[in-house]
Protein backbone atom coordinates (compact mmCIF):
# COMPACT_ATOMS: atom_id res chain seq x y z
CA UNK A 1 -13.20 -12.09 28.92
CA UNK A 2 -10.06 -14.13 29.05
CA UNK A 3 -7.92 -13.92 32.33
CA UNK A 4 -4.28 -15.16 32.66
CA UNK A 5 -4.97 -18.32 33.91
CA UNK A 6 -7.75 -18.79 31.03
CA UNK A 7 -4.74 -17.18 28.33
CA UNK A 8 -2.01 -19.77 29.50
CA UNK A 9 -4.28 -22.43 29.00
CA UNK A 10 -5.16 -21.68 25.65
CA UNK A 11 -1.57 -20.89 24.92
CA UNK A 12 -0.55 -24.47 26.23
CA UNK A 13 -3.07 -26.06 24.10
CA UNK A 14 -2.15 -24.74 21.20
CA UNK A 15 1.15 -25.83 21.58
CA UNK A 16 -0.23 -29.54 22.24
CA UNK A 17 -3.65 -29.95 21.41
CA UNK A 18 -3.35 -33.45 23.14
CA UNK A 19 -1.62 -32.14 26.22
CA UNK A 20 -2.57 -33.80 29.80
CA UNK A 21 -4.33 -31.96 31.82
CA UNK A 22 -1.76 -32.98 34.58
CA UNK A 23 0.96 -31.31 31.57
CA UNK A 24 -1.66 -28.48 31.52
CA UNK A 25 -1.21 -28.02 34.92
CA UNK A 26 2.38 -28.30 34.61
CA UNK A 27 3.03 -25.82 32.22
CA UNK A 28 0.55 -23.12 33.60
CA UNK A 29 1.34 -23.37 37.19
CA UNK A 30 -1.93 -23.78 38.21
CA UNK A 31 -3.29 -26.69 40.62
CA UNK A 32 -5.31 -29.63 38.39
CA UNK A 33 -8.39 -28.80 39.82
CA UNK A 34 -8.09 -25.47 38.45
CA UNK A 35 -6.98 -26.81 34.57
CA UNK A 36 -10.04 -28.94 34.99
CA UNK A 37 -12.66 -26.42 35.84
CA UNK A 38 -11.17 -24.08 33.34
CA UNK A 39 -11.46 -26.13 30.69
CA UNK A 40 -14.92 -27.05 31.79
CA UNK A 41 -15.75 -22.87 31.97
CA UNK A 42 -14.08 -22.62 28.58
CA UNK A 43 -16.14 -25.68 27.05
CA UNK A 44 -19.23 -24.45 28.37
CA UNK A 45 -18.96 -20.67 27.10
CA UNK A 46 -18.16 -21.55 23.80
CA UNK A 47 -14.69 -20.47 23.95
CA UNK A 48 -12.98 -23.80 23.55
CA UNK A 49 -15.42 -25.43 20.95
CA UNK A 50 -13.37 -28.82 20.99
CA UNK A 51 -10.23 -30.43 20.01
CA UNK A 52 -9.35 -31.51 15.92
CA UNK A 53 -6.31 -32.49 14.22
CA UNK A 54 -4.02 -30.28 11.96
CA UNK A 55 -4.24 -32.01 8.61
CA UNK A 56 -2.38 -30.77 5.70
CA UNK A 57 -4.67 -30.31 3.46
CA UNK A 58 -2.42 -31.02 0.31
CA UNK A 59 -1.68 -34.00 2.47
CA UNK A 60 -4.34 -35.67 2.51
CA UNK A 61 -5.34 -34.86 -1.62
CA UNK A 62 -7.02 -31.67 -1.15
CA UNK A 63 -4.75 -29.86 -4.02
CA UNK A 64 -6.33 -27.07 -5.31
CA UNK A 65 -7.96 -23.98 -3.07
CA UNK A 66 -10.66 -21.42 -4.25
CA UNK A 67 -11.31 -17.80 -2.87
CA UNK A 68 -14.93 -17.16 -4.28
CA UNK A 69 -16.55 -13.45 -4.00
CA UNK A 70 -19.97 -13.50 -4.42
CA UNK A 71 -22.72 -10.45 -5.13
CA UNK A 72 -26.25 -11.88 -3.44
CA UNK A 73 -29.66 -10.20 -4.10
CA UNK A 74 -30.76 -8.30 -1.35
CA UNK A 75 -32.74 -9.83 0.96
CA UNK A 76 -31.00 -13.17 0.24
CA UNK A 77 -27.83 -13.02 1.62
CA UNK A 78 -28.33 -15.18 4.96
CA UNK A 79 -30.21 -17.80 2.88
CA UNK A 80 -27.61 -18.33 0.22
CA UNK A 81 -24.47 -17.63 2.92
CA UNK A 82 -26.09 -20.47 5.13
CA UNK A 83 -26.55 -22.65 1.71
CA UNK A 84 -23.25 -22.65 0.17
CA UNK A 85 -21.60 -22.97 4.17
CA UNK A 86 -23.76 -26.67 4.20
CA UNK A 87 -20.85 -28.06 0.83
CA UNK A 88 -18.67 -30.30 2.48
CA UNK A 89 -15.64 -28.51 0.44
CA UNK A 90 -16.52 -25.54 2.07
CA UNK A 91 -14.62 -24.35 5.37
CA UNK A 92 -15.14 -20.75 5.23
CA UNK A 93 -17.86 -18.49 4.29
CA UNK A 94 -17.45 -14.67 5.46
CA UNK A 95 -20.01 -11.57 5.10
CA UNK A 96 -17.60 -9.38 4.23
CA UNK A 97 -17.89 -5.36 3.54
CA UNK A 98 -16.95 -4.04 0.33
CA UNK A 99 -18.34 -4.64 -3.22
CA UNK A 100 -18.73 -8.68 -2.48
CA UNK A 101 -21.65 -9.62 -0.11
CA UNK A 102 -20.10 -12.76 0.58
CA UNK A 103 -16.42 -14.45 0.41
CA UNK A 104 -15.97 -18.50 0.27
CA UNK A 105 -13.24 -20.43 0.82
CA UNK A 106 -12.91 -24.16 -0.29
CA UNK A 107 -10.80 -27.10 -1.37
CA UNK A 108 -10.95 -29.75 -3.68
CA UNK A 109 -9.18 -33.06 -4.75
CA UNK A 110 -9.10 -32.06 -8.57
CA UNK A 111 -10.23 -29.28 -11.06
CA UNK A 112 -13.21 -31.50 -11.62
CA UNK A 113 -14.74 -31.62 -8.14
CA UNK A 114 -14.08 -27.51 -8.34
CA UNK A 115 -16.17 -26.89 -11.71
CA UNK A 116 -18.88 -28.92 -10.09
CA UNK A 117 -18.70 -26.68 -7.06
CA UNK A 118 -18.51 -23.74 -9.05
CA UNK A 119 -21.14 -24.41 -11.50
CA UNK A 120 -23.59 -25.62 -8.86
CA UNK A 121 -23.26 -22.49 -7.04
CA UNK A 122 -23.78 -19.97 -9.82
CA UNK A 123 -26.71 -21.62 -10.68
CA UNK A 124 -28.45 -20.74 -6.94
CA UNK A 125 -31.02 -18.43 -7.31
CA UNK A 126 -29.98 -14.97 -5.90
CA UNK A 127 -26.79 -15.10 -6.85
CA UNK A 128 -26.18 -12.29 -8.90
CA UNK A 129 -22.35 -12.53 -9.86
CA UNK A 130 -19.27 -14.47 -9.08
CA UNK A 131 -15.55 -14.01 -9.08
CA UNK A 132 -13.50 -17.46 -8.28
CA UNK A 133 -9.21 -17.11 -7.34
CA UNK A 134 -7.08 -20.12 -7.22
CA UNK A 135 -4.89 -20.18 -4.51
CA UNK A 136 -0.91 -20.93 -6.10
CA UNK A 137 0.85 -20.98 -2.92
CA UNK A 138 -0.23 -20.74 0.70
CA UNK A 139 2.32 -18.34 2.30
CA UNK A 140 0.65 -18.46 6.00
CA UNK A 141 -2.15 -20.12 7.04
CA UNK A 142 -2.67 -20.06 10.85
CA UNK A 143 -5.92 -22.30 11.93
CA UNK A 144 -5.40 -21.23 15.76
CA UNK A 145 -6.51 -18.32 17.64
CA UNK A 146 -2.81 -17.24 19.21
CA UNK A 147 -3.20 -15.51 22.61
């Protein structure tokens, strides 16, 4: 469980990822020591899993975006969730409730790259049916956890 101290660290960060910890300290109130053994505690728990840049994704060539539901044999559904998550492309894979098993979210350079995806996946065994969305417009996209 997160306390304030724990909160307005998180907050700070993801305002500046980069932030000091002396800045830390600054903007929480809180002595350095503290910001350092906080972020230590946070590191250590799993909370804080590390530090990346925000990249645009369009950016940096990644054009098109897929939203794939997938129907997985029973039984199979751990396998084939943990198989598709290894594809570089892929940076979200969710066992979701419903009439999908599975939902996967990925990007690509070109339409290309996203048939081979595609057709590479349907042909796993235990996958029993497919439905792929391309994304038109990203309307919100929020990568941090606000607190």
């Amino acid at each position: 469980m997160l306390d304030r101290t724990d909160s307005a660290l998180l907050t700070a960060l993801n305002r500046d990822g980069r932030a000091s910890q002396r800045e830390l300290a600054a903007a929480t109130g809180v002595a350095l020591g503290t910001v350092s053994n906080r972020l230590r505690r946070l590191h250590e728990t799993g909370v804080l899993r590390g530090f990346l840049p925000d990249i645009d994704a369009e950016q940096a060539g990644f054009t098109l975006t897929t939203i794939m539901q997938m129907r997985i044999a029973k039984g199979q559904i751990i396998a084939v969730q943990a198989s598709v998550a290894e594809h570089p492309r892929v940076f979200g894979v969710y066992d979701v409730t419903g009439e999908w098993d599975s939902l996967v979210l990925a990007r690509f350079r070109d339409r290309a790259e996203m048939d081979a995806f595609i057709k590479s996946t349907l042909s796993q065994p235990h996958i029993e049916r497919t439905n792929t969305s391309l994304v038109l417009n990203t309307v919100k996209q929020e990568p941090r956890v606000v607190i």
